[in-house]
N, C-alpha and C. Protein backbone atom coordinates (compact mmCIF):
# COMPACT_ATOMS: atom_id res chain seq x y z
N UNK A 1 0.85 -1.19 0.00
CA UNK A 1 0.00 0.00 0.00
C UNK A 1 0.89 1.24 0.00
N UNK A 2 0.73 2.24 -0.67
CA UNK A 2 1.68 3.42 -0.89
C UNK A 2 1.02 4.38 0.34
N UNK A 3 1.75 5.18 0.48
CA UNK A 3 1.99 6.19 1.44
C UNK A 3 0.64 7.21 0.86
N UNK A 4 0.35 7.52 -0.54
CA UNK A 4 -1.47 7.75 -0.77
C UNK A 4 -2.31 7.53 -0.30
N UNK A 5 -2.25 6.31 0.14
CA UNK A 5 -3.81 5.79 1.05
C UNK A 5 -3.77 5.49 2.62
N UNK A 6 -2.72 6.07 3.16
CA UNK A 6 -3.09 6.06 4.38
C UNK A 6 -4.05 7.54 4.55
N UNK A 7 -4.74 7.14 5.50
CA UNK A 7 -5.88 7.91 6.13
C UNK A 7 -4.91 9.32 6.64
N UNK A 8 -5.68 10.31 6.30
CA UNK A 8 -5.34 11.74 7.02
C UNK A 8 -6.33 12.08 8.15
N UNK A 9 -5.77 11.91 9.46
CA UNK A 9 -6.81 11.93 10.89
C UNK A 9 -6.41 13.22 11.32
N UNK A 10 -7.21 13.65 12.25
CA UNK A 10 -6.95 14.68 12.84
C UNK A 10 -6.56 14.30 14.23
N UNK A 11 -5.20 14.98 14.77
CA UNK A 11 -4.45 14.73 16.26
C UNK A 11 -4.07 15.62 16.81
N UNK A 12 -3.39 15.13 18.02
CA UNK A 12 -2.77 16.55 18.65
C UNK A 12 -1.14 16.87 17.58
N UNK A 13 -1.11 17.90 17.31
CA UNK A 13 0.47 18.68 16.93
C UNK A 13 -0.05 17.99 15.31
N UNK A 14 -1.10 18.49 14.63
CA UNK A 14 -1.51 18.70 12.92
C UNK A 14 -1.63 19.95 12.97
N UNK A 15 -2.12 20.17 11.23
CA UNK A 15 -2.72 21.19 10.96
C UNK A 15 -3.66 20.59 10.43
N UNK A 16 -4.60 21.59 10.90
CA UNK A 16 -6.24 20.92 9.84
C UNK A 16 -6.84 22.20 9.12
N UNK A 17 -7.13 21.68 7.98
CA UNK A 17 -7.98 23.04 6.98
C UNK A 17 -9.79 22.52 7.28
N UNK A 18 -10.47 23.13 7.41
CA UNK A 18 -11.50 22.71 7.65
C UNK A 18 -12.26 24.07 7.05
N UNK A 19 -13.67 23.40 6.21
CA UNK A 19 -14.43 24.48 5.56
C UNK A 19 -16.21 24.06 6.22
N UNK A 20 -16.62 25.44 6.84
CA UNK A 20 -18.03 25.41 6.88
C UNK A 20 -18.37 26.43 8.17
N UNK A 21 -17.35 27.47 8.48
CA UNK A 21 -17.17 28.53 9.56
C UNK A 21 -17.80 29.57 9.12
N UNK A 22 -17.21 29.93 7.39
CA UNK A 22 -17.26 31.11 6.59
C UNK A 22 -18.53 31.01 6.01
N UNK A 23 -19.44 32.28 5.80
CA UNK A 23 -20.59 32.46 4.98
C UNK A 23 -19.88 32.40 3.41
N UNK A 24 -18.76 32.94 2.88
CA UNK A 24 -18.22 32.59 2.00
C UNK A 24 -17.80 31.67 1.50
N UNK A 25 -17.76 30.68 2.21
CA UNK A 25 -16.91 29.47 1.61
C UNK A 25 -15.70 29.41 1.55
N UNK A 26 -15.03 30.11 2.57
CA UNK A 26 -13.53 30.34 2.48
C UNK A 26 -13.01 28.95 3.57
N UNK A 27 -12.18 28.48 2.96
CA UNK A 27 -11.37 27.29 4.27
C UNK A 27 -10.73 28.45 5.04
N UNK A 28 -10.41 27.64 6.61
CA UNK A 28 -10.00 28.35 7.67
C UNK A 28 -8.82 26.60 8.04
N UNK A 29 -7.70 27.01 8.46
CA UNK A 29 -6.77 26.52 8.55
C UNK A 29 -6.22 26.72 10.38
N UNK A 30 -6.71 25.56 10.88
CA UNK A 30 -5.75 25.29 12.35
C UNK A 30 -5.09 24.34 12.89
N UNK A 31 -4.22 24.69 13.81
CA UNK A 31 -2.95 23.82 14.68
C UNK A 31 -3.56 23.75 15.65
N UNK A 32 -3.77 21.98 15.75
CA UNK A 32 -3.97 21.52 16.89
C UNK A 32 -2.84 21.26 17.79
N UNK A 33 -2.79 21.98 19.24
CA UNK A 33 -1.55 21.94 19.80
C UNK A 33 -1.95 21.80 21.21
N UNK A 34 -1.01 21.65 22.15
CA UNK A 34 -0.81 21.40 23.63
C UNK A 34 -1.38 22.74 24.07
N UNK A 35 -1.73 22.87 24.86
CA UNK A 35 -2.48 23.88 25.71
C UNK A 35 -1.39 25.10 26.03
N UNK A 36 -0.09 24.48 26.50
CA UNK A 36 1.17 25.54 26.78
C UNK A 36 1.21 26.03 25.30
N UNK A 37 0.82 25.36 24.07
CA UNK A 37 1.53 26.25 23.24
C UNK A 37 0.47 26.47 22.37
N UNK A 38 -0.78 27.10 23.06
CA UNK A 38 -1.68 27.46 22.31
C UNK A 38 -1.89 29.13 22.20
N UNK A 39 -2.09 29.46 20.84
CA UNK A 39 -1.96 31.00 20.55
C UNK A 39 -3.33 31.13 19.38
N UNK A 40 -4.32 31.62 20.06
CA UNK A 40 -5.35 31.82 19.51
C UNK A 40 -5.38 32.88 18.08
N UNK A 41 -4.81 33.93 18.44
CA UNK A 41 -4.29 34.67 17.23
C UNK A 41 -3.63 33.85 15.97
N UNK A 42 -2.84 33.04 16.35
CA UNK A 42 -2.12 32.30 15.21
C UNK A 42 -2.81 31.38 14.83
N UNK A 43 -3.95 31.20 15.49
CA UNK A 43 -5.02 29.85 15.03
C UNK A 43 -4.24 28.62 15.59
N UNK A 44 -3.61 28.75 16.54
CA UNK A 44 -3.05 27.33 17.31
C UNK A 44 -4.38 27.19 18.88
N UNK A 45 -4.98 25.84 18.38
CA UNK A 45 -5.87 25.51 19.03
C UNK A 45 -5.24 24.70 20.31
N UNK A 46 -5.42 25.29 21.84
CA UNK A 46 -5.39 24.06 22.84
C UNK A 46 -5.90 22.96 22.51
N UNK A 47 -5.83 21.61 22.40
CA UNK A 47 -6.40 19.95 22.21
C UNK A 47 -7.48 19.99 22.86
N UNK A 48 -7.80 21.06 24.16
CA UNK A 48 -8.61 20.68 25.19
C UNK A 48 -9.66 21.98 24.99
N UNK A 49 -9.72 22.41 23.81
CA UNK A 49 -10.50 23.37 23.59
C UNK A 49 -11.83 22.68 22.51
N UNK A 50 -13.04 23.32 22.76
CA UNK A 50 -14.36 22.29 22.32
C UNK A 50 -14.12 22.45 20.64
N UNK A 51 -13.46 23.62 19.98
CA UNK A 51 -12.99 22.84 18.54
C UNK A 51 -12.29 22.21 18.19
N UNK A 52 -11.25 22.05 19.10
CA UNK A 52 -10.36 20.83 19.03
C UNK A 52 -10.93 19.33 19.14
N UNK A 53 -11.58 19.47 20.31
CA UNK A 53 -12.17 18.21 20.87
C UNK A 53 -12.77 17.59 19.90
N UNK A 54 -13.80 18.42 19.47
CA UNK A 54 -15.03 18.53 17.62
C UNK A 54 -13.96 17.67 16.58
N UNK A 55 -12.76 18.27 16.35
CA UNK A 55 -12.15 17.79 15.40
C UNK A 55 -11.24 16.52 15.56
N UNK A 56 -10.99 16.15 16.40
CA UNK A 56 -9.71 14.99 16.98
C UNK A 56 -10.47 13.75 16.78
N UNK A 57 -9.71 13.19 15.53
CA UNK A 57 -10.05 11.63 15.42
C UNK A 57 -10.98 12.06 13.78
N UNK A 58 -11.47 12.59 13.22
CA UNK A 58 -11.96 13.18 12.12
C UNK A 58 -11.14 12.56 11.14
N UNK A 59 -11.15 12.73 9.67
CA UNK A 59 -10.42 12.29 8.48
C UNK A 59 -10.78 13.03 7.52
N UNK A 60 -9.85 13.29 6.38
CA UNK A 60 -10.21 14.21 5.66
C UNK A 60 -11.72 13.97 4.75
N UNK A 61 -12.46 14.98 4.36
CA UNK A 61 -13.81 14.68 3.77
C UNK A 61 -14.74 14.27 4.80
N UNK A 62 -14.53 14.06 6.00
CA UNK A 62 -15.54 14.20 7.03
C UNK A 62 -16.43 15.07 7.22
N UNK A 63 -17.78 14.96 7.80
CA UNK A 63 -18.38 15.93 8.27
C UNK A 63 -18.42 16.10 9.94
N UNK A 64 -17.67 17.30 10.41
CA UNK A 64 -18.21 17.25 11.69
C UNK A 64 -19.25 18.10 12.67
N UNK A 65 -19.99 17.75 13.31
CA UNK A 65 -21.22 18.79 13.68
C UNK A 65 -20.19 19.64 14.93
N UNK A 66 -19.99 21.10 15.28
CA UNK A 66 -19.78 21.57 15.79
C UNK A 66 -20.92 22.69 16.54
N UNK A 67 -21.01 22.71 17.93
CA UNK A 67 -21.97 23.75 18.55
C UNK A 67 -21.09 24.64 19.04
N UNK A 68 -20.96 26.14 18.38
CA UNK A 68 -20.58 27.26 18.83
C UNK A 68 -21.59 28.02 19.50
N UNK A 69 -21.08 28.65 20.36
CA UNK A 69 -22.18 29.48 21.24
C UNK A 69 -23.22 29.79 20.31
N UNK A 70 -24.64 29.81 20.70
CA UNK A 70 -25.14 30.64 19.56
C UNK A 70 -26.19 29.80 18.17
N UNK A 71 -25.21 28.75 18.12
CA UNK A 71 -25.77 28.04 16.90
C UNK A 71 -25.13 26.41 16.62
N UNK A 72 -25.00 26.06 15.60
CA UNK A 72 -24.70 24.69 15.24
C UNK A 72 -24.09 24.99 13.23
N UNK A 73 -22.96 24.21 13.11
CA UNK A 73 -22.37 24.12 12.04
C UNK A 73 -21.71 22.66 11.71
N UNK A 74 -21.88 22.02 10.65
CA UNK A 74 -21.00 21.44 9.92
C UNK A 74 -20.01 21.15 9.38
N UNK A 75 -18.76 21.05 9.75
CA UNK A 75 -17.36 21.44 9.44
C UNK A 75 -17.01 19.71 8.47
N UNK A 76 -16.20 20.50 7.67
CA UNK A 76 -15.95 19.27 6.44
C UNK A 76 -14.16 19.78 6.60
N UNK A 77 -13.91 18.26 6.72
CA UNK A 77 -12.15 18.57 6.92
C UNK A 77 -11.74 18.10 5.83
N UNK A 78 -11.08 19.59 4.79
CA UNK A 78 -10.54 20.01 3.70
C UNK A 78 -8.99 18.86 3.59
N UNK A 79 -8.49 18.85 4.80
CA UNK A 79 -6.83 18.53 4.48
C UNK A 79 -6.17 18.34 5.94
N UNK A 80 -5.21 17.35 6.16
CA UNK A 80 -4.76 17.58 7.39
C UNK A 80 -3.69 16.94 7.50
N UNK A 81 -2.36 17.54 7.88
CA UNK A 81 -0.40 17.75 7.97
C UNK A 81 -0.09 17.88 9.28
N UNK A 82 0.64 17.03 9.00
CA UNK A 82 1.76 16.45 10.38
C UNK A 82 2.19 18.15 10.72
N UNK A 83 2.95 18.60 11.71
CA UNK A 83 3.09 19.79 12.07
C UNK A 83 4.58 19.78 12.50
C-alpha cells in the first residue's frame, strides 16, 4: 500500500484546513496543539479546547457537527499535515 492511502486523521500537533465557519466558503486553517503552546491569534488551538475536541479523530472529507455558542455548524475537513 503506498503512502497515498493512508488515512489523514486529525491529532494533537496537525494542521487541519476545515471548511463550513465562513458564509463565504472560504477554508479556515488550524494547529492543533498542547495547551502551553496554544496562541489563539495564530489559530493554534489548545487539544482541550471544544474545537479541538469537535475535530480529533476526524479524516479528511468528514463531516463534523460543531456547537458554537449561539448556533450549530458542519465542518468538512478540507486537508490535514503532520506539524
Amino acid at each position: 500500500m503506498s503512502g497515498t492511502a493512508e488515512k489523514k486523521t486529525v491529532t494533537l500537533n496537525c494542521r487541519v484546513t476545515i471548511n463550513g465557519f465562513e458564509p463565504d466558503g472560504e477554508d479556515e486553517t488550524y494547529w492543533i496543539v498542547d495547551d502551553s503552546q496554544a496562541e489563539l491569534v495564530e489559530n493554534k488551538l489548545p487539544v482541550t479546547s471544544p474545537l479541538a475536541k469537535a475535530l480529533l479523530g476526524a479524516e479528511v472529507g468528514n463531516q463534523v457537527p460543531f456547537h458554537p455558542p449561539g448556533g450549530h455548524v458542519d465542518l468538512t475537513i478540507v486537508d490535514v499535515a503532520p506539524v
